[in-house]
N, C-alpha and C. Protein backbone atom coordinates (compact mmCIF):
# COMPACT_ATOMS: atom_id res chain seq x y z
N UNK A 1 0.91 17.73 -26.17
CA UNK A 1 1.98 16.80 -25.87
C UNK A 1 2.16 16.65 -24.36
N UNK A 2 2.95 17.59 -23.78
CA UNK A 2 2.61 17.97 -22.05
C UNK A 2 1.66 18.21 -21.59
N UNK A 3 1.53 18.06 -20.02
CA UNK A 3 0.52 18.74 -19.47
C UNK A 3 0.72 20.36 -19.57
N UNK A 4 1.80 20.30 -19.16
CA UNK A 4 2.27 22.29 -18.42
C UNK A 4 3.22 22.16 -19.95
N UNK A 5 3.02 21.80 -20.70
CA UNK A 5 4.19 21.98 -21.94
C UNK A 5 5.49 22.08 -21.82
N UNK A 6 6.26 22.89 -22.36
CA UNK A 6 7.59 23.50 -22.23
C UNK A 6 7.76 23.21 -20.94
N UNK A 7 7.26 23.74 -20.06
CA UNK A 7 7.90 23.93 -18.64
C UNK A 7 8.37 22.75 -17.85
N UNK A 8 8.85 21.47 -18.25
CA UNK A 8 9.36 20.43 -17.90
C UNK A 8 11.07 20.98 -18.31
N UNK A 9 11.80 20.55 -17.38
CA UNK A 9 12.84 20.91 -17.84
C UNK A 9 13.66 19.83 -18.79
N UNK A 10 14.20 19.89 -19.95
CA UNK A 10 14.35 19.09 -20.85
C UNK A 10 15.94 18.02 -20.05
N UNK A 11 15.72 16.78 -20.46
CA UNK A 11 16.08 15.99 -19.38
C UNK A 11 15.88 15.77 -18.44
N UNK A 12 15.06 15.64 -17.74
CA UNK A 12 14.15 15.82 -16.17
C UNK A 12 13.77 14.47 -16.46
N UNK A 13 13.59 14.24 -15.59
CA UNK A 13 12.86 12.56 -15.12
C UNK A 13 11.25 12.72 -15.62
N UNK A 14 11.00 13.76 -15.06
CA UNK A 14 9.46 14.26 -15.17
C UNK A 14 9.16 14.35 -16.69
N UNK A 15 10.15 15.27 -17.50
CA UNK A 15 9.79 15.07 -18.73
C UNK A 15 9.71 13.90 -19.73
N UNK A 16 11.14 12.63 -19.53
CA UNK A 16 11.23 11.73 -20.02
C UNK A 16 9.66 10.80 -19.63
N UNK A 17 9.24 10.78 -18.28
CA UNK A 17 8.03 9.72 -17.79
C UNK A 17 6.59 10.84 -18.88
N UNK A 18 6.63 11.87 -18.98
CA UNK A 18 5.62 13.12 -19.28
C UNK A 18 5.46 12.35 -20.94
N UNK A 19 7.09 12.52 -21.59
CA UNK A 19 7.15 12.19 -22.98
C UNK A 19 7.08 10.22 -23.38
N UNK A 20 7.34 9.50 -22.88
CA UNK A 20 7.75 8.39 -23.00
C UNK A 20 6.79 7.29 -22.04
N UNK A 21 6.07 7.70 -21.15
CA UNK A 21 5.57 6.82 -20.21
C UNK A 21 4.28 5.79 -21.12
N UNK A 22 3.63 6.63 -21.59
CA UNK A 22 2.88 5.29 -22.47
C UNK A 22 3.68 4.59 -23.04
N UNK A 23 4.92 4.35 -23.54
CA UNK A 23 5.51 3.25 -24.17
C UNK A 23 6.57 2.62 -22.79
N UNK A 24 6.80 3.48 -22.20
CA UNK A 24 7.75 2.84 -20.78
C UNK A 24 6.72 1.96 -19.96
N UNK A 25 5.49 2.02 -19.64
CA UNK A 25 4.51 1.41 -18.78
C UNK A 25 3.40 1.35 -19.53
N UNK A 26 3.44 0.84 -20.78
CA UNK A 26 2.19 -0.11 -21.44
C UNK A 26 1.33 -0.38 -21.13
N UNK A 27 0.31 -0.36 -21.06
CA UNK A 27 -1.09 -1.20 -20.55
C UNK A 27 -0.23 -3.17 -21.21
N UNK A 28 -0.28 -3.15 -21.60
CA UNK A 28 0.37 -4.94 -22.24
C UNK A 28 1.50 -5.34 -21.26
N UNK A 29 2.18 -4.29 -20.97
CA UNK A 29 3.15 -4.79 -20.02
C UNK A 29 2.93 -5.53 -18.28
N UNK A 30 1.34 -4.72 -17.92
CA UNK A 30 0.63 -5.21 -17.11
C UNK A 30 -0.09 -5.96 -16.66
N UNK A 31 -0.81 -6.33 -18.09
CA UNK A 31 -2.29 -7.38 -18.41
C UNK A 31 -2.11 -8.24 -17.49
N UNK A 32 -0.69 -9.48 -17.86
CA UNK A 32 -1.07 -10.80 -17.14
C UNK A 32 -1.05 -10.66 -15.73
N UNK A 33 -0.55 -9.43 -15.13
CA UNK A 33 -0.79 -9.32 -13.82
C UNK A 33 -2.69 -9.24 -13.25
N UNK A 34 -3.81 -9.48 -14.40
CA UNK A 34 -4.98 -9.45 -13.96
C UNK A 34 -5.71 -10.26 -14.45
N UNK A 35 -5.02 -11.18 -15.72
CA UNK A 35 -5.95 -12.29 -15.72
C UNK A 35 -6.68 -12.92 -15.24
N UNK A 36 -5.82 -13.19 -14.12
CA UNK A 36 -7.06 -14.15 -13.34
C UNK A 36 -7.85 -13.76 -12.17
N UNK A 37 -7.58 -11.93 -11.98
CA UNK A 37 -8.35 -11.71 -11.18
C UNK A 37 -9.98 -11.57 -11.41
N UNK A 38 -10.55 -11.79 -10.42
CA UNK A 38 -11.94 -12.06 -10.54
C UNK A 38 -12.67 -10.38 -10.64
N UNK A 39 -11.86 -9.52 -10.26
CA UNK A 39 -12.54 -8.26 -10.39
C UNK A 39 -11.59 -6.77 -11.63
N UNK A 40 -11.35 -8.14 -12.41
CA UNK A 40 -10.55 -7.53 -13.93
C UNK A 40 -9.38 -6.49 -13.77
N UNK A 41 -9.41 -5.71 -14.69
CA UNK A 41 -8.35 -5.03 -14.53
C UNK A 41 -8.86 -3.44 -13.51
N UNK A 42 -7.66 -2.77 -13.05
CA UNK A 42 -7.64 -2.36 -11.72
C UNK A 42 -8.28 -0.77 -12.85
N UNK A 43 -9.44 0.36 -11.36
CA UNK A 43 -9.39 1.03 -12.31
C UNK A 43 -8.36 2.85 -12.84
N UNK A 44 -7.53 2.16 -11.94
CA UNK A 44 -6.02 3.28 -12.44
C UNK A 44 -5.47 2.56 -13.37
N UNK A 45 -5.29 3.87 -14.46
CA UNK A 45 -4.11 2.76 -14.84
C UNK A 45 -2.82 2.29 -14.64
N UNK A 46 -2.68 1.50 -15.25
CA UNK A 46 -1.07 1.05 -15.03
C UNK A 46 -0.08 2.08 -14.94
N UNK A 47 0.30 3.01 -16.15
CA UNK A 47 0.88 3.97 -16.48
C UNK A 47 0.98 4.74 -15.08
N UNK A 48 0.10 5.01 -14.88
CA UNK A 48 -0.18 6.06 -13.53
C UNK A 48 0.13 5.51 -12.38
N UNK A 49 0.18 4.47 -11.93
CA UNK A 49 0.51 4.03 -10.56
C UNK A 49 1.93 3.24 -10.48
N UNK A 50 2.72 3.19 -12.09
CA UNK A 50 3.87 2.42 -12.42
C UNK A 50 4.88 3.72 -12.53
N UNK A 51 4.26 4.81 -12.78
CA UNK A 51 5.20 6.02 -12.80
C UNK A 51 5.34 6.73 -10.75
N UNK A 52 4.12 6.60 -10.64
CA UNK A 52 4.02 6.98 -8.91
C UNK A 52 4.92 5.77 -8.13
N UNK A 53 4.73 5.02 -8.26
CA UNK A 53 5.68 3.74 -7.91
C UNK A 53 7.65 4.51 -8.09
N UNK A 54 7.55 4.87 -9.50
CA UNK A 54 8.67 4.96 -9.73
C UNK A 54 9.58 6.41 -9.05
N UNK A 55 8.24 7.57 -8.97
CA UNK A 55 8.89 8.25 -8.67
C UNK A 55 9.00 8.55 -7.22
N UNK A 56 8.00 7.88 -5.98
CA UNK A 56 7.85 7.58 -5.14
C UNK A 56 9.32 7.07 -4.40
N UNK A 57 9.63 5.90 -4.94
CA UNK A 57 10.68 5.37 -4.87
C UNK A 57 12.32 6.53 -5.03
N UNK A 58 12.09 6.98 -6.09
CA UNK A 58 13.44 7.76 -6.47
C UNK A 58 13.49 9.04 -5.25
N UNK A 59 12.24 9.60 -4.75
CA UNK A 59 12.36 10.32 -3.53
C UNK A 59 12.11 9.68 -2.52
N UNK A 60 11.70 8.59 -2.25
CA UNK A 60 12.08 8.50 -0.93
C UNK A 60 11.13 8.32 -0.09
N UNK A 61 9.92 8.40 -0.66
CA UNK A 61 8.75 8.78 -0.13
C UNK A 61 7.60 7.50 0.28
N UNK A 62 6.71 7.60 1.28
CA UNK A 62 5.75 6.91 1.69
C UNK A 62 4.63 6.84 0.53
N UNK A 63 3.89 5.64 0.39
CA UNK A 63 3.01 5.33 -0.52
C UNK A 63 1.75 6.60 -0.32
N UNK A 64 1.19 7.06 0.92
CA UNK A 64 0.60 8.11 1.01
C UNK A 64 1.31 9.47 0.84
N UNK A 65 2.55 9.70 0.62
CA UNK A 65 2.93 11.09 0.47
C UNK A 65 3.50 11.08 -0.91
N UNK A 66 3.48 9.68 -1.67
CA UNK A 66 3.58 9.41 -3.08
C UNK A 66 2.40 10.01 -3.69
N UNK A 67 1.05 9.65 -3.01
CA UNK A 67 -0.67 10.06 -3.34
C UNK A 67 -0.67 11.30 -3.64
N UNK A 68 -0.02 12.21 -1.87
CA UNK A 68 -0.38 13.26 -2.21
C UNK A 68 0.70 14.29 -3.35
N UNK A 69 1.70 13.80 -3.39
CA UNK A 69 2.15 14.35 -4.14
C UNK A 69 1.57 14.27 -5.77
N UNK A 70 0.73 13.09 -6.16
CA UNK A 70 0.29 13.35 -7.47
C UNK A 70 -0.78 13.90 -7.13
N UNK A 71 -1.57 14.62 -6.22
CA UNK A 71 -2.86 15.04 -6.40
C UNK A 71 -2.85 16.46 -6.20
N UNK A 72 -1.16 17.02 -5.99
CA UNK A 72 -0.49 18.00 -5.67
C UNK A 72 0.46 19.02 -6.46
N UNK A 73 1.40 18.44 -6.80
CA UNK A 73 2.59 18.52 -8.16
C UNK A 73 2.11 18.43 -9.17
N UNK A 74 2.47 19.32 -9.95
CA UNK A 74 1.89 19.25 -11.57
C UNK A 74 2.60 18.49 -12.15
N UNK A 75 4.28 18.29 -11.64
CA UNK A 75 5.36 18.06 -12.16
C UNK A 75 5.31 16.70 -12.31
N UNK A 76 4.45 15.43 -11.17
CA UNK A 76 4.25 14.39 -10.79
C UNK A 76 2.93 14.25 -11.97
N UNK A 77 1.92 14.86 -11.52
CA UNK A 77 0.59 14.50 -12.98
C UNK A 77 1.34 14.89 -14.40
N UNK A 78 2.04 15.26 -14.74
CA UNK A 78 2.44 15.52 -16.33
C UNK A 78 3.23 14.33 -16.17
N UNK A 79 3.90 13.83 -15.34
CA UNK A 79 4.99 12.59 -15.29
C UNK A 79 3.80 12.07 -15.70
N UNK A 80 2.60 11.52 -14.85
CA UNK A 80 1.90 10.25 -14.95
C UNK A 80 1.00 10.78 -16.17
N UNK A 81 1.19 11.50 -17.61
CA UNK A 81 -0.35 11.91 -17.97
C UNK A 81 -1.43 12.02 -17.72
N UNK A 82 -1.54 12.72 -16.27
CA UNK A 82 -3.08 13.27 -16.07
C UNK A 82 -3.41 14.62 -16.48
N UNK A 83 -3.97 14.80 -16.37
CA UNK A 83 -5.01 16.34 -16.36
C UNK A 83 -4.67 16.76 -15.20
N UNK A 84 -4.78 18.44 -15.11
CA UNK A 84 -4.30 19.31 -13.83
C UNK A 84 -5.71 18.78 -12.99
N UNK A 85 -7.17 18.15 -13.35
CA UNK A 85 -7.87 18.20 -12.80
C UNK A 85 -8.26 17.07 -11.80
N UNK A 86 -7.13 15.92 -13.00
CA UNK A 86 -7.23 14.56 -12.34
C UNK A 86 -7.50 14.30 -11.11
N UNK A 87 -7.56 13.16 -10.22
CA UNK A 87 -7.96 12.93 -9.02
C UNK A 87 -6.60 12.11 -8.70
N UNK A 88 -6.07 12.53 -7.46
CA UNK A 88 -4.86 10.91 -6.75
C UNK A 88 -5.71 10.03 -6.50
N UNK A 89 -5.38 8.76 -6.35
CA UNK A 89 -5.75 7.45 -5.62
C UNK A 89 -5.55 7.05 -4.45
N UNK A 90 -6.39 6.27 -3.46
CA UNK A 90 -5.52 5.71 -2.39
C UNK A 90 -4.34 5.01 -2.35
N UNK A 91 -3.45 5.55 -1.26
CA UNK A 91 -2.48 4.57 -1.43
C UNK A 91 -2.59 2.88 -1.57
N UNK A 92 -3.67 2.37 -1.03
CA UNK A 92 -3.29 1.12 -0.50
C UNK A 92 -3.37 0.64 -2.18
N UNK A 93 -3.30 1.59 -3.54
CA UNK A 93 -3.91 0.78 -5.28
C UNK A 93 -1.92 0.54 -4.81
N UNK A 94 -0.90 1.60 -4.61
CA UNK A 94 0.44 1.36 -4.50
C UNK A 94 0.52 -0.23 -4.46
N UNK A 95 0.32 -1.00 -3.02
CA UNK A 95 0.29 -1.76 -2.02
C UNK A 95 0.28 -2.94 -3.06
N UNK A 96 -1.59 -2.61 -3.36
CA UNK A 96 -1.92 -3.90 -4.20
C UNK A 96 -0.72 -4.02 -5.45
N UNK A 97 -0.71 -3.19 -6.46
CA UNK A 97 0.03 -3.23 -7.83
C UNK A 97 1.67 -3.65 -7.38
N UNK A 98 2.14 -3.26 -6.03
CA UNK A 98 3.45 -3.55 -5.55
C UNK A 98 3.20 -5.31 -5.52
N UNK A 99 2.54 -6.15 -4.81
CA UNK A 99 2.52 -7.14 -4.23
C UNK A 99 2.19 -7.70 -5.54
N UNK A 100 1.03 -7.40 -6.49
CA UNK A 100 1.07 -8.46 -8.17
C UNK A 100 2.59 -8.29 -8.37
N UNK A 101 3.34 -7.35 -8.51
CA UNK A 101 4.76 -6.87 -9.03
C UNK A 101 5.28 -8.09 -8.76
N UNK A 102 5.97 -7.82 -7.20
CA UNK A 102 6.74 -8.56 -6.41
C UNK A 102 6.44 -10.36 -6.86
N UNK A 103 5.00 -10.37 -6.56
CA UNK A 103 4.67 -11.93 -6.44
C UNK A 103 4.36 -12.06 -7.96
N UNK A 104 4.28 -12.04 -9.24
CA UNK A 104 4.40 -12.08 -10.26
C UNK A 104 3.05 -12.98 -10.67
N UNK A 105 1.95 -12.58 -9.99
CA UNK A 105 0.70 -13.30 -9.88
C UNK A 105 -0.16 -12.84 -11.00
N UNK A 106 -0.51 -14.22 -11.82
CA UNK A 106 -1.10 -13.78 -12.94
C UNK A 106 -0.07 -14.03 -14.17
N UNK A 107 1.03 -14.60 -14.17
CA UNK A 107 1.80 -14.91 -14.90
C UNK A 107 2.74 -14.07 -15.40
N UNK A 108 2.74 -12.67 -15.77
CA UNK A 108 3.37 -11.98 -15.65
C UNK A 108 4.60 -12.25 -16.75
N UNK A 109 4.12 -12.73 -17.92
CA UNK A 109 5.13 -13.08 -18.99
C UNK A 109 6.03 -12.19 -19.46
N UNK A 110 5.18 -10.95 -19.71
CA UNK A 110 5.36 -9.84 -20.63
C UNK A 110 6.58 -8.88 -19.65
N UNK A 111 6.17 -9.31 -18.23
CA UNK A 111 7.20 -8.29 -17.55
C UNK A 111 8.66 -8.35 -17.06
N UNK A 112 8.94 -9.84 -17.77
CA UNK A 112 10.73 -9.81 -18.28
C UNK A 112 11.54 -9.42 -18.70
N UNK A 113 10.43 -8.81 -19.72
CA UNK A 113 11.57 -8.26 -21.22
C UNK A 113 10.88 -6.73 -20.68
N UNK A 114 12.35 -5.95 -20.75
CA UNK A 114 12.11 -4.38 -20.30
C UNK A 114 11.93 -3.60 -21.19
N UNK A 115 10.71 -2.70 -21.38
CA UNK A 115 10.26 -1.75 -22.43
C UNK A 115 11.58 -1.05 -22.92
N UNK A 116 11.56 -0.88 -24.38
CA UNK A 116 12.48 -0.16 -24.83
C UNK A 116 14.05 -1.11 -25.22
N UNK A 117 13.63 -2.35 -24.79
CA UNK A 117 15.09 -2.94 -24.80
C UNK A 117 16.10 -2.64 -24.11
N UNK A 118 16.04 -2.34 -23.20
CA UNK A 118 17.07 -1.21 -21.96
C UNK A 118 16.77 -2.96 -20.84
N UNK A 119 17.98 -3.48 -20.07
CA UNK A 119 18.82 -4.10 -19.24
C UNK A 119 17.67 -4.26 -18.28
N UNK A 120 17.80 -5.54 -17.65
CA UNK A 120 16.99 -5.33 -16.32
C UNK A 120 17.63 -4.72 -15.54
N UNK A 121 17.49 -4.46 -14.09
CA UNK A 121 17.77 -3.72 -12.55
C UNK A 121 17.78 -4.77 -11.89
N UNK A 122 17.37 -5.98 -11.68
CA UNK A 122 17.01 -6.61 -10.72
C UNK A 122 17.94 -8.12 -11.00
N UNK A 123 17.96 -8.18 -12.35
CA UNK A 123 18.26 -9.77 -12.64
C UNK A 123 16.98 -11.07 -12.47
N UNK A 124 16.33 -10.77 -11.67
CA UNK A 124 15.64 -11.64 -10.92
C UNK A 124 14.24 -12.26 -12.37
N UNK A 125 14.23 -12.12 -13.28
CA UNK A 125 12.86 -12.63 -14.07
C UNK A 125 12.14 -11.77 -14.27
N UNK A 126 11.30 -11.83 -13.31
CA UNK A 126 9.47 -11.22 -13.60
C UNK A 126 9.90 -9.69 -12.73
N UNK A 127 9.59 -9.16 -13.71
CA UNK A 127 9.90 -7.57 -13.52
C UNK A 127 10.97 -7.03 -13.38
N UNK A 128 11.98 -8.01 -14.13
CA UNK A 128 13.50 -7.83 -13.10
C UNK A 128 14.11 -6.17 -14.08
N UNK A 129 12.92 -5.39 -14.98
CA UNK A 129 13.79 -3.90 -15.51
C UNK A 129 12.78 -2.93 -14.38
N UNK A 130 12.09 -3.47 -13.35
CA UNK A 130 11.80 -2.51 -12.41
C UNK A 130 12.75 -2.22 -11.26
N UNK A 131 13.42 -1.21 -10.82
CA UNK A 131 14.21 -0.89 -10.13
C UNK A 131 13.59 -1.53 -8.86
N UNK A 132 14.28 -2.83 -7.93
CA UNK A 132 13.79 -3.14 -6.97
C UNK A 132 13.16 -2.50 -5.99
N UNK A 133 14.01 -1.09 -6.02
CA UNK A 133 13.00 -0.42 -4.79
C UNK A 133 11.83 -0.37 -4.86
N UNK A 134 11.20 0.16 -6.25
CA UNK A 134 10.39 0.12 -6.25
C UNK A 134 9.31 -0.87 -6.03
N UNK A 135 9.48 -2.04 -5.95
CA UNK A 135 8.72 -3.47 -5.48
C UNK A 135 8.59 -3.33 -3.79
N UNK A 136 9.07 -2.77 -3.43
CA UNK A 136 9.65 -3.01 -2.05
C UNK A 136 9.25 -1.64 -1.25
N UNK A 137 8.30 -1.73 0.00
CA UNK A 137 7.75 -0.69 0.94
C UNK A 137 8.92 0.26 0.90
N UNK A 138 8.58 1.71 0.58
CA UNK A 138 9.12 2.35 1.20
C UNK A 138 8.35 3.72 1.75
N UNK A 139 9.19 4.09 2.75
CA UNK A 139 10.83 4.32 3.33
C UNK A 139 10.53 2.59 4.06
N UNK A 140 11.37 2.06 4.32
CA UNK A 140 11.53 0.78 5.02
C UNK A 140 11.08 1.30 6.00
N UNK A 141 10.22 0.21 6.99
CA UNK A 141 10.15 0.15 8.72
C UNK A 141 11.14 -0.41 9.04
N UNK A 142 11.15 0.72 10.20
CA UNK A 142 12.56 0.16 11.02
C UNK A 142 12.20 -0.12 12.57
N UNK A 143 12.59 -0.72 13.48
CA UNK A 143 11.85 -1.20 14.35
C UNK A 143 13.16 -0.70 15.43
């Protein structure tokens, strides 16, 4: 069921994304974001870079210290269902999957209606049950 089993603490963010993330971040929920790309679908999956997105965001963290933290934390790979052996990704897969998000390229039908029947965050349409931050660089540049 878990990666590290038991040892998620029950109610944890980590456990809910550990227990629930294939139905919270679908492969279907993603698709039309690659229709029309010419080099198909991306090869992380969705699940995995929609949970790093998410938890990235909830700490606070840079798209590279999002990386290393899944190639690091067990607590972060059992969130995303990997294997303790799995590999992180470059940040810049964040970047790309942020900008299909944001720009809703590819039609993006499916990503209105929020998994689970749970409220959007955003209001806004196309992706509007993704917590905006997460669409959105962070930590912000500040100049």
């Amino acid at each position: 069921m878990l990666l590290v089993g038991d040892q998620l603490p029950v109610g944890s963010t980590y456990r809910l994304l550990a227990e629930h993330g294939g139905v919270l971040f679908g492969e279907e929920y993603f698709a039309d974001l690659f229709k029309r790309s010419v080099l198909g679908r991306p090869t992380v999956p969705a699940r995995v870079v929609a949970t790093v997105l998410l938890l990235q965001a909830y700490a606070g963290l840079s798209d590279r210290e999002g990386c290393d933290r899944l190639a690091f934390d067990l607590r972060w790979k059992a969130a995303a269902g990997l294997t303790v052996d799995a590999p992180a990704f470059h940040p810049t897969v964040l970047v790309g999957m942020r900008n299909r998000l944001r720009t809703g390229r590819g039609g993006c039908s499916t990503m209105s209606t929020p998994p689970l029947g749970r409220p959007g965050c955003c209001g806004d349409g196309v992706g509007s049950w993704i917590p905006r931050r997460c669409l959105m660089r962070w930590p912000p540049r500040t100049r």
